[in-house]
N, C-alpha and C. Protein backbone atom coordinates (compact mmCIF):
# COMPACT_ATOMS: atom_id res chain seq x y z
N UNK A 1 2.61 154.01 206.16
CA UNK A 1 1.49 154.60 205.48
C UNK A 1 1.62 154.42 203.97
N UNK A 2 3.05 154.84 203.60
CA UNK A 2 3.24 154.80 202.05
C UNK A 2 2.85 153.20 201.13
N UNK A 3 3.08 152.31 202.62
CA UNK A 3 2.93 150.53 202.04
C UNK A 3 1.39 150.29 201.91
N UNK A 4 1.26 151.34 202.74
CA UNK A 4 -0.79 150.72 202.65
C UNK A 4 -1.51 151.05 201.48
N UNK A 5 -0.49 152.33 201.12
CA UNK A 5 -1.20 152.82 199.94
C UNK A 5 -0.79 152.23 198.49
N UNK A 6 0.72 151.77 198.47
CA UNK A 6 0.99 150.90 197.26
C UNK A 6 0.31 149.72 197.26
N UNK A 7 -0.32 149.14 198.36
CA UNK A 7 -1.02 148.13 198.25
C UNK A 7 -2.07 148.46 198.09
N UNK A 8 -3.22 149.27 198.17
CA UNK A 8 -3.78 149.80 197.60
C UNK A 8 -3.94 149.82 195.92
N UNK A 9 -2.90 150.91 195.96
CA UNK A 9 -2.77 151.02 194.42
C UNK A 9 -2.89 149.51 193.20
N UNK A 10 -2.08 149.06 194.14
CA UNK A 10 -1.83 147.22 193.30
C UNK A 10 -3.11 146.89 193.72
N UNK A 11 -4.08 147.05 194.48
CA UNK A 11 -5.23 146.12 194.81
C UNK A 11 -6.47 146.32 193.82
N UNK A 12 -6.86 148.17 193.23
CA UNK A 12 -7.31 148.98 192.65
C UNK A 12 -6.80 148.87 191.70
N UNK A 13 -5.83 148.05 191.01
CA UNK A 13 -5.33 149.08 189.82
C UNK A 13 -5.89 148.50 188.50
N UNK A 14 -6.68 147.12 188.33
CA UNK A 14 -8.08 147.04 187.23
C UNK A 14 -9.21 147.44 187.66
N UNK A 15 -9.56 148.32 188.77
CA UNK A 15 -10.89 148.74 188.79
C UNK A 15 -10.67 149.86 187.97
N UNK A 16 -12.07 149.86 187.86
CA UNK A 16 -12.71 151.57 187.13
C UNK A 16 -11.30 152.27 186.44
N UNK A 17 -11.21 151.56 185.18
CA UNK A 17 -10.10 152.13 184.46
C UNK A 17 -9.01 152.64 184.63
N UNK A 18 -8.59 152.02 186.17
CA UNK A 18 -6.90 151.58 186.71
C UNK A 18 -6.99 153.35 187.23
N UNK A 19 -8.24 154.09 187.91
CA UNK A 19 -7.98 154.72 188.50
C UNK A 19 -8.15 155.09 189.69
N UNK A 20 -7.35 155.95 190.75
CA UNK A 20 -7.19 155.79 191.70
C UNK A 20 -7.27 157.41 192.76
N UNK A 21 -8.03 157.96 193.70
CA UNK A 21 -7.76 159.16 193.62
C UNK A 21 -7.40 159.07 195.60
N UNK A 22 -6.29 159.81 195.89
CA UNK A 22 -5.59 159.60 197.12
C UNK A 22 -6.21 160.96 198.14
N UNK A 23 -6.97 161.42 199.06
CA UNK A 23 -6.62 162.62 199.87
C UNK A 23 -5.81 162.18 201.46
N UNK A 24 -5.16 163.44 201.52
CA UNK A 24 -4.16 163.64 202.62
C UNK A 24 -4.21 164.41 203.53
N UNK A 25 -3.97 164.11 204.77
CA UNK A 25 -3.88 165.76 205.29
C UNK A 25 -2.82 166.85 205.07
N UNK A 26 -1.28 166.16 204.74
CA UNK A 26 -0.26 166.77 203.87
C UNK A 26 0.09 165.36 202.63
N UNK A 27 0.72 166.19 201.74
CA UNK A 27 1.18 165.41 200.84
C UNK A 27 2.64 166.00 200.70
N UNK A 28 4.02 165.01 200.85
CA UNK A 28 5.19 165.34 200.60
C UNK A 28 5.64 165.12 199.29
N UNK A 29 5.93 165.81 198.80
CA UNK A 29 5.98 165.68 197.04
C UNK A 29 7.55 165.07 196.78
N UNK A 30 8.92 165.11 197.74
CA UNK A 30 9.89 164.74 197.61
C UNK A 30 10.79 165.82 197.14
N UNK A 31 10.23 167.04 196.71
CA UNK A 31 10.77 168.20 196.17
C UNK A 31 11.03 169.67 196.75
N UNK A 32 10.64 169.04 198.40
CA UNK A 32 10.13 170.38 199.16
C UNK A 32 8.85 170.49 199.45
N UNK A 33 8.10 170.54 198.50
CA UNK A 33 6.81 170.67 198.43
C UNK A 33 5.82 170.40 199.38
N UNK A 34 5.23 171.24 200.42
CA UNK A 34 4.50 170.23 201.41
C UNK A 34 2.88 170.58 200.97
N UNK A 35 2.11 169.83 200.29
CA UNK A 35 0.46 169.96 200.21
C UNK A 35 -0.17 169.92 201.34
N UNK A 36 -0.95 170.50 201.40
CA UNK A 36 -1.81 170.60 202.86
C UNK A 36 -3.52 170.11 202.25
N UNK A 37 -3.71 169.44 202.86
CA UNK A 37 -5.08 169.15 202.42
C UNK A 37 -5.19 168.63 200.77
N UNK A 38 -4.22 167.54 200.39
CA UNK A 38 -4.74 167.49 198.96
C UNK A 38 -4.66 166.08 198.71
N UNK A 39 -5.07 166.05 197.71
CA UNK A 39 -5.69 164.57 196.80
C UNK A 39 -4.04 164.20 195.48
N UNK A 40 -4.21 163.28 195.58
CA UNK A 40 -3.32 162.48 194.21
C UNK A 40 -4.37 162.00 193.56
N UNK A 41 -3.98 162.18 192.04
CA UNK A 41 -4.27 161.74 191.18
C UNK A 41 -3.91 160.52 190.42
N UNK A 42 -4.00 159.56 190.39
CA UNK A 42 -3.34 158.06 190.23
C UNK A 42 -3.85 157.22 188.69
N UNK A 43 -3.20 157.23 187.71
CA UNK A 43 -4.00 156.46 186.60
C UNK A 43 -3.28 155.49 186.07
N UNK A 44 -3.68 154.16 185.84
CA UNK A 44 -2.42 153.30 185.16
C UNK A 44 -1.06 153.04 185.94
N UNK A 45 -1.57 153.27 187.37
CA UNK A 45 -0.26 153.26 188.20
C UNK A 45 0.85 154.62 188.22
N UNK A 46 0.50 155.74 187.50
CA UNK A 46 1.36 156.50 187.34
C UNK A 46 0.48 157.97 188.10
N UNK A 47 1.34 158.84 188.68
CA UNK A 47 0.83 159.77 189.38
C UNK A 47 0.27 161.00 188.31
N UNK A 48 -0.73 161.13 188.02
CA UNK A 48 -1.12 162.32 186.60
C UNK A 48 -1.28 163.93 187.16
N UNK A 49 -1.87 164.09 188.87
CA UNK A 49 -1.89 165.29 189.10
C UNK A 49 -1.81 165.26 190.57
N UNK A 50 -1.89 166.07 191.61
CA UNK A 50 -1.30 166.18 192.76
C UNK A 50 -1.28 167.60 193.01
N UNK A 51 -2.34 168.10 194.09
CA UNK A 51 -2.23 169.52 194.49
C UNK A 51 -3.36 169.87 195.93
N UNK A 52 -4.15 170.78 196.24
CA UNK A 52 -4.21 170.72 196.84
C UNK A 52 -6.09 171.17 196.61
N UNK A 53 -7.16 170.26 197.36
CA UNK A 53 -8.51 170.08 197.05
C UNK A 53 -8.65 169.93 196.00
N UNK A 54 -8.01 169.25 195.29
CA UNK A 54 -8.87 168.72 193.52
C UNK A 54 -10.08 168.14 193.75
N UNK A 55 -10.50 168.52 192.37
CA UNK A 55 -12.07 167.79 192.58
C UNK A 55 -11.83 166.40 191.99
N UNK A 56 -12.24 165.51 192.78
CA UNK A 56 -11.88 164.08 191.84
C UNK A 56 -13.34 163.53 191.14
N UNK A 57 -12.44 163.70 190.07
CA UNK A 57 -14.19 162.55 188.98
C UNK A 57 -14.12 161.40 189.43
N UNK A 58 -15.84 161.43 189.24
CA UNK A 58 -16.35 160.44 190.07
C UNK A 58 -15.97 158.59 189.61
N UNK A 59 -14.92 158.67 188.21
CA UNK A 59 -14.58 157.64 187.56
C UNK A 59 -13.19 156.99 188.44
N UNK A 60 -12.93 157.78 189.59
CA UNK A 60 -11.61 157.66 190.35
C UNK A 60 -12.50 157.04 191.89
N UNK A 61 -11.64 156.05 192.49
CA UNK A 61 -12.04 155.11 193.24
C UNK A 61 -11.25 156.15 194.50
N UNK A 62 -11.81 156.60 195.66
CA UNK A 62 -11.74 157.41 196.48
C UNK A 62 -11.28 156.88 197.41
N UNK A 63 -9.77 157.28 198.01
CA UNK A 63 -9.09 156.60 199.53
C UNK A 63 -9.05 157.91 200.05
N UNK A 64 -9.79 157.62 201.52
CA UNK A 64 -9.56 158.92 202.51
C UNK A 64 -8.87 158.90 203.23
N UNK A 65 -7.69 159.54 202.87
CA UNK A 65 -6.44 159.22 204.20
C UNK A 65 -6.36 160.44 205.11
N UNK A 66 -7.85 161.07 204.80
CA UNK A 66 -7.28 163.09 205.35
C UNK A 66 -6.54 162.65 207.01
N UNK A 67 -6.62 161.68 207.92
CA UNK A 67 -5.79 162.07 209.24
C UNK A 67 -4.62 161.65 209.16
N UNK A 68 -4.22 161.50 207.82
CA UNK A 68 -2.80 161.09 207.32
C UNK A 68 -1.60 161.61 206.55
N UNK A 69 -0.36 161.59 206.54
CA UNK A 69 0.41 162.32 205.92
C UNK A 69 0.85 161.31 205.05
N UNK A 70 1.07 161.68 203.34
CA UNK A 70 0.87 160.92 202.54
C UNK A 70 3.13 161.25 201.78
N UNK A 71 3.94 160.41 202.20
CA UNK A 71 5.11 160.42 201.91
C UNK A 71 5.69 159.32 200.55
N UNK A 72 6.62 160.12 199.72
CA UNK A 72 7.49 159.13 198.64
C UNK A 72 7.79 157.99 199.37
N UNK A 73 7.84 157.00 198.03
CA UNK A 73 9.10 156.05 198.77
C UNK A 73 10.28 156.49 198.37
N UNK A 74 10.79 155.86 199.93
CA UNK A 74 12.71 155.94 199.37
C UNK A 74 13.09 154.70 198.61
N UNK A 75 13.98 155.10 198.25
CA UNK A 75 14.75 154.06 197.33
C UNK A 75 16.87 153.88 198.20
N UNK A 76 16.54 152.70 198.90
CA UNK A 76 17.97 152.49 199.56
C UNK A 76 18.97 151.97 198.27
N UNK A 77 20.10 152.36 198.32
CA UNK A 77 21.02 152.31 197.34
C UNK A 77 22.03 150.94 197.77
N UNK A 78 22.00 151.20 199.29
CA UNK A 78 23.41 150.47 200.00
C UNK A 78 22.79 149.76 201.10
N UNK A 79 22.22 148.94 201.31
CA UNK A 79 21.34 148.40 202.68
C UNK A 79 22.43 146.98 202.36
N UNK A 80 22.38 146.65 204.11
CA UNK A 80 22.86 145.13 204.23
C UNK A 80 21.40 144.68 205.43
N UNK A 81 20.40 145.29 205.29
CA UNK A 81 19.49 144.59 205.87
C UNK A 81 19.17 143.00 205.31
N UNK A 82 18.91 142.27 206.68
CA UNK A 82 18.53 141.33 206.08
C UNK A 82 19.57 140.16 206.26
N UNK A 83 20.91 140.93 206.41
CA UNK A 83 22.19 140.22 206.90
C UNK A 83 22.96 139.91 207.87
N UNK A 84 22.65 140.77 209.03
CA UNK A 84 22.70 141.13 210.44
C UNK A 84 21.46 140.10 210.99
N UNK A 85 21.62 139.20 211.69
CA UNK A 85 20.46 138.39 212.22
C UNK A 85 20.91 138.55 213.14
N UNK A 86 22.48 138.66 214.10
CA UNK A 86 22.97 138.98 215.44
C UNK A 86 23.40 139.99 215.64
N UNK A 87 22.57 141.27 216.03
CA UNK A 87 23.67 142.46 216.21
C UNK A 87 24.47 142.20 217.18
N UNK A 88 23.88 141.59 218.42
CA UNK A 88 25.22 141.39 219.47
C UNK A 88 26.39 140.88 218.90
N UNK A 89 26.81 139.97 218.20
CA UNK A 89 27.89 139.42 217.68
C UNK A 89 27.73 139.40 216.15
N UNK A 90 28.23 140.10 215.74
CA UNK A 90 28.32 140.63 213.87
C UNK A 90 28.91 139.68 213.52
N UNK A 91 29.69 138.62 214.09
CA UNK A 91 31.23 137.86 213.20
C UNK A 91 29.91 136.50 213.50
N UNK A 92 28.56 136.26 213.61
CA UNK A 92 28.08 135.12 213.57
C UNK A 92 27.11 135.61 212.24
N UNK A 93 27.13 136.67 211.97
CA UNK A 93 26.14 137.33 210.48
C UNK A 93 26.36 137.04 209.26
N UNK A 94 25.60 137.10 208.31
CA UNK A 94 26.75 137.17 206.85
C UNK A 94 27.03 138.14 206.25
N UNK A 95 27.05 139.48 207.24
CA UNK A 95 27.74 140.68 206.48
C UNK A 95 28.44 140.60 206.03
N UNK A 96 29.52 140.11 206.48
CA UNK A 96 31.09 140.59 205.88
C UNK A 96 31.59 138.34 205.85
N UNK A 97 32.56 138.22 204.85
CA UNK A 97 33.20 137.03 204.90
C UNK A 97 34.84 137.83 205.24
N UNK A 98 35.35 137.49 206.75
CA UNK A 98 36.35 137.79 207.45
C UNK A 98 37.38 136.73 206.77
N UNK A 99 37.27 135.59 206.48
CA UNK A 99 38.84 134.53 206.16
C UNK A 99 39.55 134.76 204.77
N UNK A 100 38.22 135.63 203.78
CA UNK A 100 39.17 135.79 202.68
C UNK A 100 38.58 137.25 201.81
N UNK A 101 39.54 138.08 201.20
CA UNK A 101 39.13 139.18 200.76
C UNK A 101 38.84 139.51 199.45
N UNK A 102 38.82 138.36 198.49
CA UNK A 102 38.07 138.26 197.20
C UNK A 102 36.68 137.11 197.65
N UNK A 103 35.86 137.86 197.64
CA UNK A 103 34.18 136.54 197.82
C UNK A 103 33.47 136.86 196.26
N UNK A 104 33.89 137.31 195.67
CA UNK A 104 32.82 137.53 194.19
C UNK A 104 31.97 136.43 193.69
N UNK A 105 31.97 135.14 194.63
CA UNK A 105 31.28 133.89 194.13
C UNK A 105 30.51 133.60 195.26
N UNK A 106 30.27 134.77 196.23
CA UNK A 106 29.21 134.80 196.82
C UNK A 106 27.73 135.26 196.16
N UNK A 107 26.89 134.51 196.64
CA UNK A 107 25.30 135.36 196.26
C UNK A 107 24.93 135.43 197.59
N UNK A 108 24.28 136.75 197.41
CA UNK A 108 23.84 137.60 199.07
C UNK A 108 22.71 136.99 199.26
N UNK A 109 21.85 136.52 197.61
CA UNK A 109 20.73 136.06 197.63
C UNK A 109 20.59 134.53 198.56
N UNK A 110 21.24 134.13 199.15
CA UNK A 110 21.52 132.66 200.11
C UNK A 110 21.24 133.09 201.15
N UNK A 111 21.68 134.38 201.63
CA UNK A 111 22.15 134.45 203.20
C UNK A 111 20.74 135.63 203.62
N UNK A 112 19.61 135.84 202.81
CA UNK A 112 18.62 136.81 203.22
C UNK A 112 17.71 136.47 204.47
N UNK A 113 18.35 137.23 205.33
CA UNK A 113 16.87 136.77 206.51
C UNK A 113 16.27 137.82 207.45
N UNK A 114 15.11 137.89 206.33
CA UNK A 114 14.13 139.18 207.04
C UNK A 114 13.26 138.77 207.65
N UNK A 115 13.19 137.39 208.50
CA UNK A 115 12.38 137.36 209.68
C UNK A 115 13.13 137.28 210.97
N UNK A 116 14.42 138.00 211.12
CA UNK A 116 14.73 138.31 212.40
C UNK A 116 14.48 139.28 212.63
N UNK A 117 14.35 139.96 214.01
CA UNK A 117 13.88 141.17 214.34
C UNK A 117 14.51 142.10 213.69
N UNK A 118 13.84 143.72 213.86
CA UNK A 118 14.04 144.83 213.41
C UNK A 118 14.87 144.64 212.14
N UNK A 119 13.99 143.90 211.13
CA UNK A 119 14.46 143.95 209.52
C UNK A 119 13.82 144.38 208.57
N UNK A 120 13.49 143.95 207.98
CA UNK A 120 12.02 144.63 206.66
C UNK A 120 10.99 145.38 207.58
N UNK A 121 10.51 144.95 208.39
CA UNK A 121 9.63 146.42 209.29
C UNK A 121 10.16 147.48 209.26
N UNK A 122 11.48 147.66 209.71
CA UNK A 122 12.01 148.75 209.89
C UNK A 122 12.46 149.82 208.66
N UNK A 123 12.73 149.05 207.26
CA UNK A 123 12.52 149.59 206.22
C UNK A 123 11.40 150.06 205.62
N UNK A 124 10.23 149.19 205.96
CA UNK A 124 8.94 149.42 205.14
C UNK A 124 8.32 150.57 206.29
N UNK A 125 8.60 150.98 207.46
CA UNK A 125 8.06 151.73 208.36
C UNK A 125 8.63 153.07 208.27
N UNK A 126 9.96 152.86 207.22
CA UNK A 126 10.46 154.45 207.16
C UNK A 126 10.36 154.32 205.49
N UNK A 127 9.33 154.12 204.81
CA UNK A 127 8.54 154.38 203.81
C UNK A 127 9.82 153.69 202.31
N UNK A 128 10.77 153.13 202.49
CA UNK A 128 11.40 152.29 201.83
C UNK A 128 10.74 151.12 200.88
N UNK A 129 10.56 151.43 200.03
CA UNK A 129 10.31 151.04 198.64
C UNK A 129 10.76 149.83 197.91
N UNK A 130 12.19 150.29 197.71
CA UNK A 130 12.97 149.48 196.75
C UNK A 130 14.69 149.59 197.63
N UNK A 131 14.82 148.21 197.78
CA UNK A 131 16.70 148.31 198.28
C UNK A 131 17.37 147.46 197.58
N UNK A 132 18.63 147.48 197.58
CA UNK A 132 19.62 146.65 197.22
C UNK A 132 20.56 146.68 198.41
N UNK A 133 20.47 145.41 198.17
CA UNK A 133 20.89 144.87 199.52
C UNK A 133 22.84 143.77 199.11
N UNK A 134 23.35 144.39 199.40
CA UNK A 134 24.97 143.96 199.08
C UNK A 134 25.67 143.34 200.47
N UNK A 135 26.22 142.74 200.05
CA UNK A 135 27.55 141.87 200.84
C UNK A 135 28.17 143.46 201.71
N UNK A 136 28.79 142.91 202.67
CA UNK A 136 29.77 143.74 203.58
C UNK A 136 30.44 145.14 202.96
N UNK A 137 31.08 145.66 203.74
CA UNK A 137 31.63 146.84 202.80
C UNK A 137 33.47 145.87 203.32
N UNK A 138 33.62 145.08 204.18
CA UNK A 138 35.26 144.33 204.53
C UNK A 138 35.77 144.36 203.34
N UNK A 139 35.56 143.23 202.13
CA UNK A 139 35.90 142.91 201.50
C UNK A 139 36.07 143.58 200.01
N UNK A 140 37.10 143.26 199.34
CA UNK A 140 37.76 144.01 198.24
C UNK A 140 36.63 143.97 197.31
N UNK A 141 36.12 142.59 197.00
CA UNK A 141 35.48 142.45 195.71
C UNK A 141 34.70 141.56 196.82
N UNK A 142 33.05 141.80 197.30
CA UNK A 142 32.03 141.42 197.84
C UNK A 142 31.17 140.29 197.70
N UNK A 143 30.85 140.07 196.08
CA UNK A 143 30.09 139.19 195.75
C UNK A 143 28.72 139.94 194.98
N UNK A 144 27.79 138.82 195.03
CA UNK A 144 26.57 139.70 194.17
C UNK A 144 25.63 139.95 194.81
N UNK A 145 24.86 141.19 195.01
CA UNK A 145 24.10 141.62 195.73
C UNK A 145 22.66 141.54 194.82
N UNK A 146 21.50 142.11 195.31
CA UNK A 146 20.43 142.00 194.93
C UNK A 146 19.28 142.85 194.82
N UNK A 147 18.45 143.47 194.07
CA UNK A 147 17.65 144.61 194.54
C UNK A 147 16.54 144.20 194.58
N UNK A 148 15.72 144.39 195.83
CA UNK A 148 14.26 143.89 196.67
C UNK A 148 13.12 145.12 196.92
N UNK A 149 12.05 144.49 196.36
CA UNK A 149 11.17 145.60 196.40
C UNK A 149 10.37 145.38 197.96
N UNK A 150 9.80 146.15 198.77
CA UNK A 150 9.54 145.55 199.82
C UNK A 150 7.77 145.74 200.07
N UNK A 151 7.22 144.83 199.50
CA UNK A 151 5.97 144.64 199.12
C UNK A 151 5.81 142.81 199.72
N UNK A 152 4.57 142.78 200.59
CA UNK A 152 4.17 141.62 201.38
C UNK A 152 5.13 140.78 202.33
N UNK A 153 5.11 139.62 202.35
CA UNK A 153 6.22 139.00 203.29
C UNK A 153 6.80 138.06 202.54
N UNK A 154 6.91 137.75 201.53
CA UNK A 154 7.76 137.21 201.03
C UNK A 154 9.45 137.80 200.12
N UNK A 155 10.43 136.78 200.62
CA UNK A 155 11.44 137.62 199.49
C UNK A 155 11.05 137.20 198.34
N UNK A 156 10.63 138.12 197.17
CA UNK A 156 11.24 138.02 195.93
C UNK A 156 12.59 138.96 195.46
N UNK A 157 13.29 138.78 194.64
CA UNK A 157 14.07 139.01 194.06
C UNK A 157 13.85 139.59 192.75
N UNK A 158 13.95 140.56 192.57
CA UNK A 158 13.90 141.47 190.91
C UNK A 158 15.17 141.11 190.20
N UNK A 159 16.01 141.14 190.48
CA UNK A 159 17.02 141.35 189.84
C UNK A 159 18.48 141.21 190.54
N UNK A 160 19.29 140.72 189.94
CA UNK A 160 20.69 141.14 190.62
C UNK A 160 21.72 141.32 190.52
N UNK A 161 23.07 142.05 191.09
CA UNK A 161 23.79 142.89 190.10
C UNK A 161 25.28 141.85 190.62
C-alpha cells in the first residue's frame, strides 16, 4: 500500500503546486499513534499535517484510500536480500565468500538478483522503503555493500558504503 502511494506522490508531485492530500481508514504515524479516519497532508514531498478528518483545500489533489490502512516505510539497516537466489543450497549464493575471510574487494553491487523469487516483493510488501543490502555476516571484513531504494523494477543504486 505504502509503494502505491510513494508512487503516487512521485507521480503528483508537479501538479497543483507539488500538493498532495492522502485519506485513510487508519493512519500509522510510526510513533504509536493510530489515526482513524484521517487524511495526510503532503507538500513538496514533505508530510506538513496529519490527523484525523482534515478539511483538505481544494488546491490539494485528493487520493481516497478510506478502505485502506495507510503505514511508514521501514528503513532495513542489514538486508542480504537479493543474495540468496538458492535457499535450498546457500553455499551456491553470494551471501557469504566461504574460501577466504578478508573479501573487502568485493562489490555486493555484482552479485544483486532481485528477480528470483520471494525478493524485492517481499520487501516492498512489508512496506520497506530504503535497504542496504551487505555481503554475509561469515566473513571478517565483507566487502562493500550498497543502499537501494525500492521504487519500480529496476536496480538502481544510491550510494555505497
Amino acid at each position: 500500500m505504502l509503494f502505491i502511494v510513494l508512487l503516487l506522490l512521485v507521480t503528483f508531485s508537479t501538479a497543483r503546486e507539488n500538493t498532495l492530500a492522502i485519506k485513510a481508514r487508519k493512519i500509522y504515524t510510526g510513533t504509536g499513534q493510530v489515526i482513524e479516519k484521517g487524511a495526510l497532508l503532503v507538500q513538496e514531498g514533505k508530510i506538513v499535517q496529519c490527523g484525523n478528518l482534515l478539511s483538505v483545500p481544494s488546491r490539494y489533489i485528493l487520493i481516497d484510500l478510506s478502505d485502506y490502512n495507510l503505514l511508514p516505510g521501514l528503513v532495513d539497516t542489514h538486508s542480504h536480500l537479493g543474495l540468496i537466489s538458492f535457499v535450498d543450497d546457500i553455499k551456491t549464493s553470494d551471501f557469504n565468500e566461504y574460501n577466504q575471510a578478508l573479501t573487502s574487494m568485493a562489490d555486493i553491487r555484482d552479485s544483486l538478483n532481485f528477480w528470483a523469487s520471494a525478493t524485492l516483493e517481499v520487501a516492498v510488501s512489508a512496506s520497506v522503503t530504503t535497504m542496504a543490502v551487505l555481503p554475509g555476516s561469515l566473513n571478517m571484513i565483507g566487502g562493500i555493500g550498497t543502499v537501494l531504494k525500492t521504487e519500480g523494477k529496476d536496480i538502481k543504486t544510491n550510494a555505497h558504503t
